[in-house]
Protein backbone atom coordinates (compact mmCIF):
# COMPACT_ATOMS: atom_id res chain seq x y z
CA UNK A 1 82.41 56.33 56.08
CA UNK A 2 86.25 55.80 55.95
CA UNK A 3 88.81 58.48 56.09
CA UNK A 4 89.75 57.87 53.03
CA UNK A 5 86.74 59.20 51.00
CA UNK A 6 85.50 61.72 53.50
CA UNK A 7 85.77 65.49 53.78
CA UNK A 8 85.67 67.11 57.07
CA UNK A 9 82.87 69.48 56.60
CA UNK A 10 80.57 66.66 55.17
CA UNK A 11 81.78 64.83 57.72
CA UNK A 12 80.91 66.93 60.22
CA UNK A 13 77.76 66.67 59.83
CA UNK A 14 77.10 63.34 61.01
CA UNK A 15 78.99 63.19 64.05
CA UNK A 16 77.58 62.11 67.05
CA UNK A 17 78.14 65.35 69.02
CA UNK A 18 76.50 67.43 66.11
CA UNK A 19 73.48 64.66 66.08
CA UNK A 20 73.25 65.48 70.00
CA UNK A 21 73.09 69.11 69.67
CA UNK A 22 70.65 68.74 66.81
CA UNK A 23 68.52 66.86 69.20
CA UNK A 24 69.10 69.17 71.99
CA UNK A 25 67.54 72.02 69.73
CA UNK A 26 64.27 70.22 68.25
CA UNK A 27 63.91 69.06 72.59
CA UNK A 28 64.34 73.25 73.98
CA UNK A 29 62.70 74.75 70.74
CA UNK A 30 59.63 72.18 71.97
CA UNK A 31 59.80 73.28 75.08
CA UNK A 32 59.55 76.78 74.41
CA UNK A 33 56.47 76.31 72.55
CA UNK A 34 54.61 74.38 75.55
CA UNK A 35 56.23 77.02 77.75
CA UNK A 36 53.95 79.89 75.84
CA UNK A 37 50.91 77.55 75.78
CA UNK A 38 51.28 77.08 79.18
CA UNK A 39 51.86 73.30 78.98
CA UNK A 40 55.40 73.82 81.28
CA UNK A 41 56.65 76.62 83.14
CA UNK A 42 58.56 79.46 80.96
CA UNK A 43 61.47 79.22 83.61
CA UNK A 44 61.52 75.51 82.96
CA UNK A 45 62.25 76.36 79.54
CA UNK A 46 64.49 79.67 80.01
CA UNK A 47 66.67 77.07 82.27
CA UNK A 48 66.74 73.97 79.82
CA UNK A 49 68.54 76.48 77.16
CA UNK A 50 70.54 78.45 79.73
CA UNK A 51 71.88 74.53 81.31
CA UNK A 52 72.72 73.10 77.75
CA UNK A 53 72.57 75.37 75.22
CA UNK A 54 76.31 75.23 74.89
CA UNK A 55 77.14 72.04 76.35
CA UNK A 56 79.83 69.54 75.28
CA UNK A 57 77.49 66.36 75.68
CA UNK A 58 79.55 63.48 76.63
CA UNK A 59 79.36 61.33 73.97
CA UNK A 60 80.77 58.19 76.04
CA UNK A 61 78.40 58.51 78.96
CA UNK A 62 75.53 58.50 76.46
CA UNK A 63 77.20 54.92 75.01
CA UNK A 64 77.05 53.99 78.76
CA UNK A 65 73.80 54.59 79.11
CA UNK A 66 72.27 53.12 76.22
CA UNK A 67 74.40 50.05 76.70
CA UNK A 68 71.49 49.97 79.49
CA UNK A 69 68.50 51.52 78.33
CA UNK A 70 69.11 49.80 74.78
CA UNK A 71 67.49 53.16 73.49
CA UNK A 72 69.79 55.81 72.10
CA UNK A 73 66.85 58.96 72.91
CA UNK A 74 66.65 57.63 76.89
CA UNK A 75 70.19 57.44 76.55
CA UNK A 76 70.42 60.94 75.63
CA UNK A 77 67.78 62.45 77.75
CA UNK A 78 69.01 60.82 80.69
CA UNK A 79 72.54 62.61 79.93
CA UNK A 80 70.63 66.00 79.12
CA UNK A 81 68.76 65.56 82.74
CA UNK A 82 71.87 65.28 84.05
CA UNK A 83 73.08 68.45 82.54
CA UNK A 84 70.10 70.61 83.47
CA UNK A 85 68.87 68.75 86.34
CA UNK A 86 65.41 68.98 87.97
CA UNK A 87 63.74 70.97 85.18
CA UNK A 88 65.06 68.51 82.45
CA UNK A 89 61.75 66.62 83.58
CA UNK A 90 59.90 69.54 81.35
CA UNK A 91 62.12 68.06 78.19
CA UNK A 92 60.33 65.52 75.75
CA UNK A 93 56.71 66.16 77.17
CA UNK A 94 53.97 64.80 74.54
CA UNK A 95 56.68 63.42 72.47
CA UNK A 96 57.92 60.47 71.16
CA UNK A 97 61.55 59.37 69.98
CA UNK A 98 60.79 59.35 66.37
CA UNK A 99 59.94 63.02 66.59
CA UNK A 100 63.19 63.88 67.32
CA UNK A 101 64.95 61.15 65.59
CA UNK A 102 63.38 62.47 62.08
CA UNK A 103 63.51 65.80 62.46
CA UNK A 104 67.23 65.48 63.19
CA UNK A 105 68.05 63.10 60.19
CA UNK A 106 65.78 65.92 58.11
CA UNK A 107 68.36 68.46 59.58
CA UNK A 108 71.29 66.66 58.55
CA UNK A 109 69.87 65.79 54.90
CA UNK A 110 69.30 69.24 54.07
CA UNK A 111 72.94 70.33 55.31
CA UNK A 112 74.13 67.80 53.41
CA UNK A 113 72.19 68.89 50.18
CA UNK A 114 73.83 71.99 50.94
CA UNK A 115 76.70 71.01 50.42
CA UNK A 116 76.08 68.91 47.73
CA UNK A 117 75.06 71.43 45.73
CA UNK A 118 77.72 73.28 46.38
CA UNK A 119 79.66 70.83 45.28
CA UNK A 120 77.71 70.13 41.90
CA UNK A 121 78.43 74.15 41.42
CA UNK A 122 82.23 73.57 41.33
CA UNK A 123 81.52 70.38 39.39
CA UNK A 124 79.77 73.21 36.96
CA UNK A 125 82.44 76.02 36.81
CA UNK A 126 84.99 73.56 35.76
CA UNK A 127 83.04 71.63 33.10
CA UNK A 128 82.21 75.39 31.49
CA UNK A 129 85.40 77.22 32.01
CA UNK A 130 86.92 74.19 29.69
CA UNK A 131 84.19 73.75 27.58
CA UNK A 132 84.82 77.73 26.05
CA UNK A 133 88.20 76.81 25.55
CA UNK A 134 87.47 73.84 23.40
CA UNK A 135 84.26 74.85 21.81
CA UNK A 136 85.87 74.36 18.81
CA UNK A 137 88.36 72.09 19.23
CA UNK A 138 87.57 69.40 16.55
CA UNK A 139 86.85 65.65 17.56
CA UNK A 140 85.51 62.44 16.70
CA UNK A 141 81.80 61.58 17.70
CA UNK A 142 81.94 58.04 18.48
CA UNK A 143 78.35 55.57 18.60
CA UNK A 144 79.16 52.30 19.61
CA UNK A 145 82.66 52.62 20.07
CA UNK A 146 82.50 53.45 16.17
CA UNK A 147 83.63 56.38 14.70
CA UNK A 148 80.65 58.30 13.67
CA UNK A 149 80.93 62.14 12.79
CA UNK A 150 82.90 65.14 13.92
CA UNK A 151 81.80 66.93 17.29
CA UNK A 152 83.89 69.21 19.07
CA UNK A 153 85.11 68.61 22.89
CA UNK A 154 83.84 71.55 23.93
CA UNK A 155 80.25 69.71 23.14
CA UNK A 156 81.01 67.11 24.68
CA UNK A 157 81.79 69.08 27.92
CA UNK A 158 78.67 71.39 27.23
CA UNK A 159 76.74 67.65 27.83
CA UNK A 160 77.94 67.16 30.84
CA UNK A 161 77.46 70.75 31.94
CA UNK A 162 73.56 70.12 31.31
CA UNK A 163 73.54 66.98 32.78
CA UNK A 164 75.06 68.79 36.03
CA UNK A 165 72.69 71.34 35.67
CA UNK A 166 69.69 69.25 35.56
CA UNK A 167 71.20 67.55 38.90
CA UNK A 168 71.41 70.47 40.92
CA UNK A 169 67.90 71.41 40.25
CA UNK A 170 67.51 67.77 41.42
CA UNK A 171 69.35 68.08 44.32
CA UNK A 172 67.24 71.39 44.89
CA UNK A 173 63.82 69.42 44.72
CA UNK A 174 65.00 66.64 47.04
CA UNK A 175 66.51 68.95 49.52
CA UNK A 176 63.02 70.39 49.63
CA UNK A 177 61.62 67.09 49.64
CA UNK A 178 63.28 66.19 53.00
CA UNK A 179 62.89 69.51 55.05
CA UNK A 180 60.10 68.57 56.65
CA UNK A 181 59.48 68.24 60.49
CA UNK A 182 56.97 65.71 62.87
CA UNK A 183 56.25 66.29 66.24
CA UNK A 184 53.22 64.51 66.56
CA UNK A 185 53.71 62.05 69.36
CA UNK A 186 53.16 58.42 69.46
CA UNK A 187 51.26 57.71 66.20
CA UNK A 188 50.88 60.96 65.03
CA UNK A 189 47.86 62.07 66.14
CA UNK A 190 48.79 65.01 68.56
CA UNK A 191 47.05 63.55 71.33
CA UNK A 192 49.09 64.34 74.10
CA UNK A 193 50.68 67.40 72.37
CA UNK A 194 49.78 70.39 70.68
CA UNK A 195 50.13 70.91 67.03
CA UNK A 196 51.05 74.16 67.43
CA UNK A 197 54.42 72.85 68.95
CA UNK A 198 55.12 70.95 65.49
CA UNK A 199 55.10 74.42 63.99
CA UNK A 200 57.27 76.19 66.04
CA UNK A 201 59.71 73.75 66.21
CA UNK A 202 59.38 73.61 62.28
CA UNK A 203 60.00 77.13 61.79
CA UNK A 204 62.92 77.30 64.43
CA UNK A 205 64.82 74.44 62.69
CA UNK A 206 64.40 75.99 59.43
CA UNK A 207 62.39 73.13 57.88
CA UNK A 208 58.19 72.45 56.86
CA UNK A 209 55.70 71.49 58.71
CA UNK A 210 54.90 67.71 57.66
CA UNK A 211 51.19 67.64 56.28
CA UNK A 212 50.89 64.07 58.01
CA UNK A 213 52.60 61.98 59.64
CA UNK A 214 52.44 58.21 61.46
CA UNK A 215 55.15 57.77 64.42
CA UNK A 216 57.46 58.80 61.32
CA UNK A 217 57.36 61.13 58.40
CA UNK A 218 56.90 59.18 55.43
CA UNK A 219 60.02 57.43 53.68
CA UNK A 220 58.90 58.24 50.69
CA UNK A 221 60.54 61.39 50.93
CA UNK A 222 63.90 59.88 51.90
CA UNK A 223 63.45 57.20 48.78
CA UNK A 224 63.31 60.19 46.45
CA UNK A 225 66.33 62.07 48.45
CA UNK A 226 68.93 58.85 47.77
CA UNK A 227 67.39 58.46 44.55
CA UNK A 228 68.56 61.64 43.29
CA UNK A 229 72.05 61.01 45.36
CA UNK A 230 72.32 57.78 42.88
CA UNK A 231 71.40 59.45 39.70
CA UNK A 232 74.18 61.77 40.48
CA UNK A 233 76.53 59.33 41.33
CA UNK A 234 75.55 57.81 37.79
CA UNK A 235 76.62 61.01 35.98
CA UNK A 236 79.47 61.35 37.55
CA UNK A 237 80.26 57.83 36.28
CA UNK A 238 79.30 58.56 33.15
CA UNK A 239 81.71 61.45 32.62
CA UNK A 240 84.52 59.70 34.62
CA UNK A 241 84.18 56.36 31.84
CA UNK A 242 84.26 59.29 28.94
CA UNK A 243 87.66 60.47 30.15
CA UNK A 244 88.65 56.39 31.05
CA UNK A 245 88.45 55.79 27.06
CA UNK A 246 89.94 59.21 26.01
CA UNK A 247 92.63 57.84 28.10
CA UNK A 248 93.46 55.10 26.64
CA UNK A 249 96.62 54.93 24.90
CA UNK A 250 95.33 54.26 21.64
CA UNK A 251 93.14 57.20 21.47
CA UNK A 252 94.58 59.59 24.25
CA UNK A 253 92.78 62.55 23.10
CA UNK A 254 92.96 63.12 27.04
CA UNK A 255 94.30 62.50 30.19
CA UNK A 256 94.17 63.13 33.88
CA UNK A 257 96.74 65.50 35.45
CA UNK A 258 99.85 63.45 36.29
CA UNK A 259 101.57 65.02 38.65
CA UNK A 260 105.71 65.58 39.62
CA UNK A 261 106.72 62.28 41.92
CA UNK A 262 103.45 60.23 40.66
CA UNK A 263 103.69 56.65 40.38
CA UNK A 264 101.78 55.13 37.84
CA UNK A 265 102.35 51.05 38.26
CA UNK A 266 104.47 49.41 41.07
CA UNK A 267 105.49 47.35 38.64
CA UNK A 268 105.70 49.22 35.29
CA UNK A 269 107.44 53.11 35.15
CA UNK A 270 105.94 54.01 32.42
CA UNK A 271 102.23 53.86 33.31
CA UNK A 272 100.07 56.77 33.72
CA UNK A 273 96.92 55.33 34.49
CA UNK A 274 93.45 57.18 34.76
CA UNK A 275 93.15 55.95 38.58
CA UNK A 276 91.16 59.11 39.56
CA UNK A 277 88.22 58.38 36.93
CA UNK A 278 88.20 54.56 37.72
CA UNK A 279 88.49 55.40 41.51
CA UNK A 280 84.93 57.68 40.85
CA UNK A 281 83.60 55.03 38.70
CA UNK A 282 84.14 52.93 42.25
CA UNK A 283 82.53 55.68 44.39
CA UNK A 284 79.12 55.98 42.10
CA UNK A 285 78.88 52.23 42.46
CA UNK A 286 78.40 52.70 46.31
CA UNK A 287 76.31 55.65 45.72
CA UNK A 288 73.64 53.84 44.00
CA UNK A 289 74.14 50.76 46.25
CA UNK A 290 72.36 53.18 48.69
CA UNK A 291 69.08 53.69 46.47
CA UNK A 292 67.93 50.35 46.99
CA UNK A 293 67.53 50.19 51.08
CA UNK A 294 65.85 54.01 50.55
CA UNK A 295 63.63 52.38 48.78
CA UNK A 296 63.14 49.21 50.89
CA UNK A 297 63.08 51.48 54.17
CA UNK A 298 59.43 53.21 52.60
CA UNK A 299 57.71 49.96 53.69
CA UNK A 300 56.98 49.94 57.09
CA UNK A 301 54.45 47.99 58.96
CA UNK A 302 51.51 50.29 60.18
CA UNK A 303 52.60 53.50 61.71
CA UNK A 304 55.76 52.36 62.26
CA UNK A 305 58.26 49.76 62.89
CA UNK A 306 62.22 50.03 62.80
CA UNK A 307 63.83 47.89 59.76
CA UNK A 308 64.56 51.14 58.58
CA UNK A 309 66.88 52.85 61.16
CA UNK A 310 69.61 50.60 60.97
CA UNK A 311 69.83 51.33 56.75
CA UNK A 312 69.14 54.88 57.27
CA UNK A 313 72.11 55.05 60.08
CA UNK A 314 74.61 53.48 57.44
CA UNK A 315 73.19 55.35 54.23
CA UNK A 316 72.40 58.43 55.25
CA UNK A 317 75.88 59.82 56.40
CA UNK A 318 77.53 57.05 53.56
CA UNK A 319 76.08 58.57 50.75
CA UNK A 320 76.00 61.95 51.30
CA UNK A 321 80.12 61.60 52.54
CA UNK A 322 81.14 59.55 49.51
CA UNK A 323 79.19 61.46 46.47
CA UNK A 324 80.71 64.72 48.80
CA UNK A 325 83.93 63.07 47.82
CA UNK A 326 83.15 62.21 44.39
CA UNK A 327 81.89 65.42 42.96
CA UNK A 328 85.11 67.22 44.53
CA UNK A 329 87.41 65.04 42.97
CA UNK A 330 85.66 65.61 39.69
CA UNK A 331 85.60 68.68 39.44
CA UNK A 332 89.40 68.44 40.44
CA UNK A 333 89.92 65.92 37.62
CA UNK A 334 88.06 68.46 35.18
CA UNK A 335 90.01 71.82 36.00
CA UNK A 336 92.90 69.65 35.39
CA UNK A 337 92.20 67.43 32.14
CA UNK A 338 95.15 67.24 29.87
CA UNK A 339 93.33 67.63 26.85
CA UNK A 340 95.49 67.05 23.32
CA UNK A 341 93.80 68.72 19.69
CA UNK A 342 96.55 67.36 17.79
CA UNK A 343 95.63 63.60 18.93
CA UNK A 344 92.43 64.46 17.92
CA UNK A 345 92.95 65.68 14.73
CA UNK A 346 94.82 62.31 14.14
CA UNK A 347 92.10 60.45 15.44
CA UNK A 348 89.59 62.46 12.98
CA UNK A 349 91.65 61.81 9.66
CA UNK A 350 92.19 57.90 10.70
CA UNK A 351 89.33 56.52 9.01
CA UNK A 352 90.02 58.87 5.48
CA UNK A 353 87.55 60.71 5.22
CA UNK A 354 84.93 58.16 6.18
CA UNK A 355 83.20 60.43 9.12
CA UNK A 356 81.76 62.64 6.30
CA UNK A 357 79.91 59.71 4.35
CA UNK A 358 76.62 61.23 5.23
CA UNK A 359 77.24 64.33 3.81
CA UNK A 360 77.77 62.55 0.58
CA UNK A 361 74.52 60.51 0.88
CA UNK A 362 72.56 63.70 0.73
CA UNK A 363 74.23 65.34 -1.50
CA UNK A 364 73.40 62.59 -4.21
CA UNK A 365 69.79 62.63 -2.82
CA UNK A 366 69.67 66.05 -3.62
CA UNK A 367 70.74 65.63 -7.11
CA UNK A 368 68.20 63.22 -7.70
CA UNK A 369 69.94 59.88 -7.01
CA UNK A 370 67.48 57.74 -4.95
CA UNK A 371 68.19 57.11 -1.58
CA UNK A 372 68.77 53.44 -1.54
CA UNK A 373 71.09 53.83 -4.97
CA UNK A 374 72.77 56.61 -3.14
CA UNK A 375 73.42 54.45 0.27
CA UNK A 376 74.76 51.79 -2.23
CA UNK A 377 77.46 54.67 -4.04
CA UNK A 378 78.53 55.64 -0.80
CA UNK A 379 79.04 52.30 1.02
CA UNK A 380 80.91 50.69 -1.90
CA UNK A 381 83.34 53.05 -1.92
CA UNK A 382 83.44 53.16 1.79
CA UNK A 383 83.67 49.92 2.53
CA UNK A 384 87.37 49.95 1.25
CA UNK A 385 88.61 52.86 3.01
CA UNK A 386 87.19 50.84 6.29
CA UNK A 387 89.66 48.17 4.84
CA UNK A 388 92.38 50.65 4.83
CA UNK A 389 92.49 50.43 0.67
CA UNK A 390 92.54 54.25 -0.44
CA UNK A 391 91.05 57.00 0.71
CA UNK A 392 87.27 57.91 0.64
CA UNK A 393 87.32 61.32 -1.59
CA UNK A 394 89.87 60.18 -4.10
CA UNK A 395 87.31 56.72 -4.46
CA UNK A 396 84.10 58.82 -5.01
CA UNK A 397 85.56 60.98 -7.63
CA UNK A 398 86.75 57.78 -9.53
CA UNK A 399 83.53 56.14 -9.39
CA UNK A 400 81.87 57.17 -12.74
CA UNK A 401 78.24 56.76 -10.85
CA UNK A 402 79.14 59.24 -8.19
CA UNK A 403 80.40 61.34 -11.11
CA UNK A 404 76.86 61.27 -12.78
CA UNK A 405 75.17 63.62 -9.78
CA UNK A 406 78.63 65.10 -7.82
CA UNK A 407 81.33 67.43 -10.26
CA UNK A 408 84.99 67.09 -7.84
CA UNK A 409 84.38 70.05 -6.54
CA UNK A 410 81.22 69.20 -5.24
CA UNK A 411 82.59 66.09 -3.64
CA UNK A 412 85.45 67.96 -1.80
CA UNK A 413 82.62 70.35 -0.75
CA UNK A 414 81.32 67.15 1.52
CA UNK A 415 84.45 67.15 3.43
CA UNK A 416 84.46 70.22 5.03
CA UNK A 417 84.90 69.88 8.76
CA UNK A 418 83.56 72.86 9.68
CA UNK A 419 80.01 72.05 8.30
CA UNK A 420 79.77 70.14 11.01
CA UNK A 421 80.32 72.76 13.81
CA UNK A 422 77.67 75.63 12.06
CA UNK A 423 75.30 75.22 15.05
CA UNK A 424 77.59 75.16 18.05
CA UNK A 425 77.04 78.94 18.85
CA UNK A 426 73.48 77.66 18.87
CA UNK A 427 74.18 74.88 21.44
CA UNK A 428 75.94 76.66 24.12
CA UNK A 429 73.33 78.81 23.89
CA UNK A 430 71.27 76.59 24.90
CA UNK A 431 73.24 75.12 27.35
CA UNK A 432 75.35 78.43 28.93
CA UNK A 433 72.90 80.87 28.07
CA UNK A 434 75.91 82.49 25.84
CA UNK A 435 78.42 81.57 22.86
C-alpha cells in the first residue's frame, strides 16, 4: 500500500491495531465457549474481556517481542498476558496460531468485500445515470479499430453497467466464499479442543463454520477471492482504454473532466491528457498481478506449511486497497465524462455513408439478388468511398446493377440512422430493468 492509492476506510482495515483487536475477539469469543463447557473458569473469561476488551494494544511492544519470539501470535499473546495478567493463561487453550491467523484474514476479506461492493455500486449509479442521458445519442460502433455500424453511447455505457453488475454478484459469491472460520487446533482434528468452540466463535465473528479444515482453511477459497478482485480490475481496464481512445484527439467523442488550474504536460500547455484512465489502466495491472500468488499460495505441503503468509501479507491488504482506489476513481471519472454528440455525429458521417453497407446487402438479397452478387454491388461501390472518391448513396444509385433490384428511394431508405437504434428500449431493458 502507498498513500497515494489508498483510502482511509479501506485502509483501515488492515492496520495492525485493527488486526490485533480482530485477534483479541476470535481469542475471548474462544474463551467464552470453553468457559460454558467447562474447559476454563467463566471468571477467567468474564476477566479476559473486562482486561482488554477496549485496550489500545501497543503495537511497538508487540514488534519487540516478536523481534524475540520470531512469531507474531506469541508476540501478541505475550502482550495480551500482559494486559490481563494471570488469567491470560486461559487465552489460546486447544488452539493453534493458524486458527486465529485465518479467521482474522477471513474477517478482513469480507470487510473489504464490503466495501468493494460498495464501491462497484457507485461504479453502477454513475455508468446508468449517464447511460439514460445518452441512450440515444448516436455513435460509431467500431470492430477492430474499424468503423463498423452505428450504436449509441448510451449502449455502450449500458455494457459496462452489465459488466459491473455481473461483478458485484461476483464480489457477492467470493465474499461468501471467504467467510469461513477454523478453530481446529494443530492439524485440524479438534483433538485438544472442542468443536463446539469453532462454532461459537463462527457465529460471534459473523462468518461459517469451515466444513474441514488442515492447520489452515483451504486456499482455494482465497484463489477464487483475488480471482474475482483481478477480473474486476480487468473491467475496469477495459472501460478506462474505451474512454483512452474516445480521447484521443482525432476522435474525441469524449474526455475526462479537466479541471480549473490543471496542468496537462510540463512541457506542452495545451495538453489535456486522459491521465486518470491510463493511471486505472496502471492500477488493474497490479490488481491482477495479485491473482497469480492466490493461486500459487493453494499449494501447500500436507496440512500446512507457510510459503503462503508472506504473499497473503502483501496481497491481501494490496489488492483490496488499490482496486478500493480504482473503482472510486472510476466512478469519479464516469459522473464526470465530457461527452461531445456533435464529434460524434462527425465521426458517423466520415466514412459517407459506408456504416450502412449492410443494410444495402440485404436489401438486394431481398429482392432476389444473390448474396455473393450482392456483396460484390455493395463493395465496388464501397470500396471508393473508403478511398475518399464520392459518396456511398450517390454511387449505388448510379450503378445501373444496383438499379435493377433498389428504385432511389429504396436506397435512401438504407441510410436511415435510426434503423439502427429500433431495439434499444429493448436493451436497457434488459440491462436496467427499464427504458
Amino acid at each position: 500500500m502507498i498513500p497515494r492509492y489508498t483510502r482511509p476506510e479501506m485502509a483501515s482495515i488492515w492496520e495492525a491495531q485493527t488486526r490485533f483487536k480482530i485477534w483479541f475477539e476470535i481469542e475471548a469469543h474462544a474463551a467464552d465457549a470453553l468457559a460454558e463447557l467447562g474447559v476454563i473458569p467463566k471468571e477467567a473469561a468474564r476477566t479476559i474481556w473486562a482486561k482488554a476488551k477496549n485496550a489500545t494494544f501497543n503495537v511497538d511492544r508487540i514488534d519487540e517481542i516478536e523481534r524475540e519470539t520470531k512469531h507474531d501470535v506469541i508476540a501478541f499473546l505475550t502482550h495480551l498476558a500482559e494486559i490481563v495478567g494471570p488469567e491470560a493463561r486461559f487465552v489460546h487453550q486447544g488452539m493453534t496460531s493458524s486458527d486465529v491467523l485465518d479467521t482474522c484474514l477471513n474477517v478482513q476479506l469480507t470487510r473489504a468485500a464490503d466495501l468493494l461492493i460498495a464501491d462497484v455500486d457507485k461504479v453502477l449509479a454513475a455508468l446508468k445515470k449517464r447511460a439514460f442521458e445518452h441512450k440515444m445519442t448516436p455513435t460509431i460502433g467500431r470492430s477492430h479499430g474499424i468503423h463498423a455500424e452505428p450504436v449509441t453511447f448510451g449502449l455502450k455505457l449500458a455494457y459496462a453497467y452489465a459488466e459491473f453488475t455481473r461483478a458485484r454478484e461476483r464480489l457477492v459469491v467470493a465474499r461468501k466464499e471467504v467467510a469461513t472460520c477454523a478453530i481446529s487446533g494443530a492439524v485440524g482434528t479438534f483433538a485438544q479442543i472442542d468443536p463446539r468452540v469453532e462454532a461459537h466463535v463462527a457465529k460471534a465473528m459473523g462468518l461459517a463454520v469451515e466444513p474441514i479444515s488442515t492447520q489452515v482453511i483451504p486456499r482455494d477459497r482465497h484463489a477464487m477471492y483475488f480471482a474475482t478482485l483481478g477480473v474486476i480490475a480487468a473491467s475496469v481496464e477495459r472501460l478506462a482504454t474505451e474512454i483512452r481512445h474516445l480521447q484521443r484527439t482525432e476522435v474525441l467523442e469524449a474526455e475526462e473532466f479537466f479541471s480549473e488550474g490543471q496542468k496537462g504536460s510540463s512541457a506542452m500547455p495545451h495538453k489535456r491528457n486522459p491521465v486518470l484512465s491510463e493511471n486505472l489502466t496502471g492500477l488493474s495491472r497490479m490488481v491482477r498481478a495479485y491473482v497469480t500468488p492466490a493461486m500459487e499460495n493453494v499449494v501447500l505441503w500436507h496440512e500446512r506449511d507457510i510459503s503462503h503468509s508472506s504473499a497473503e501479507r502483501m496481497i491481501a491488504p494490496d489488492a483490496t486497497v488499490t482496486l478500493d482506489f480504482a473503482l472510486n476513481r472510476l466512478a469519479g471519472l464516469v459522473d464526470k465524462l465530457l461527452i461531445y454528440p456533435e464529434k460524434m455525429q462527425k465521426n458517423l458521417d466520415r466514412l459517407g455513408g459506408l456504416v450502412h453497407s449492410q443494410r444495402l446487402l440485404i436489401a438486394l438479397t431481398q429482392k432476389g439478388c444473390s448474396r455473393e452478387e450482392s456483396y460484390k454491388l455493395v463493395q465496388r461501390n464501397a470500396m471508393p468511398v473508403w478511398r475518399g472518391q464520392g459518396d456511398f448513396q450517390t454511387l449505388l444509385k448510379k450503378d445501373a446493377e444496383v438499379k435493377k433490384y433498389l428504385s432511389d428511394a429504396e436506397i435512401e431508405e438504407q441510410f436511415d440512422l435510426g434503423y439502427h437504434f429500433k431495439h434499444v428500449d429493448t436493451i436497457f431493458r434488459r440491462v436496467f430493468g427499464e427504458a
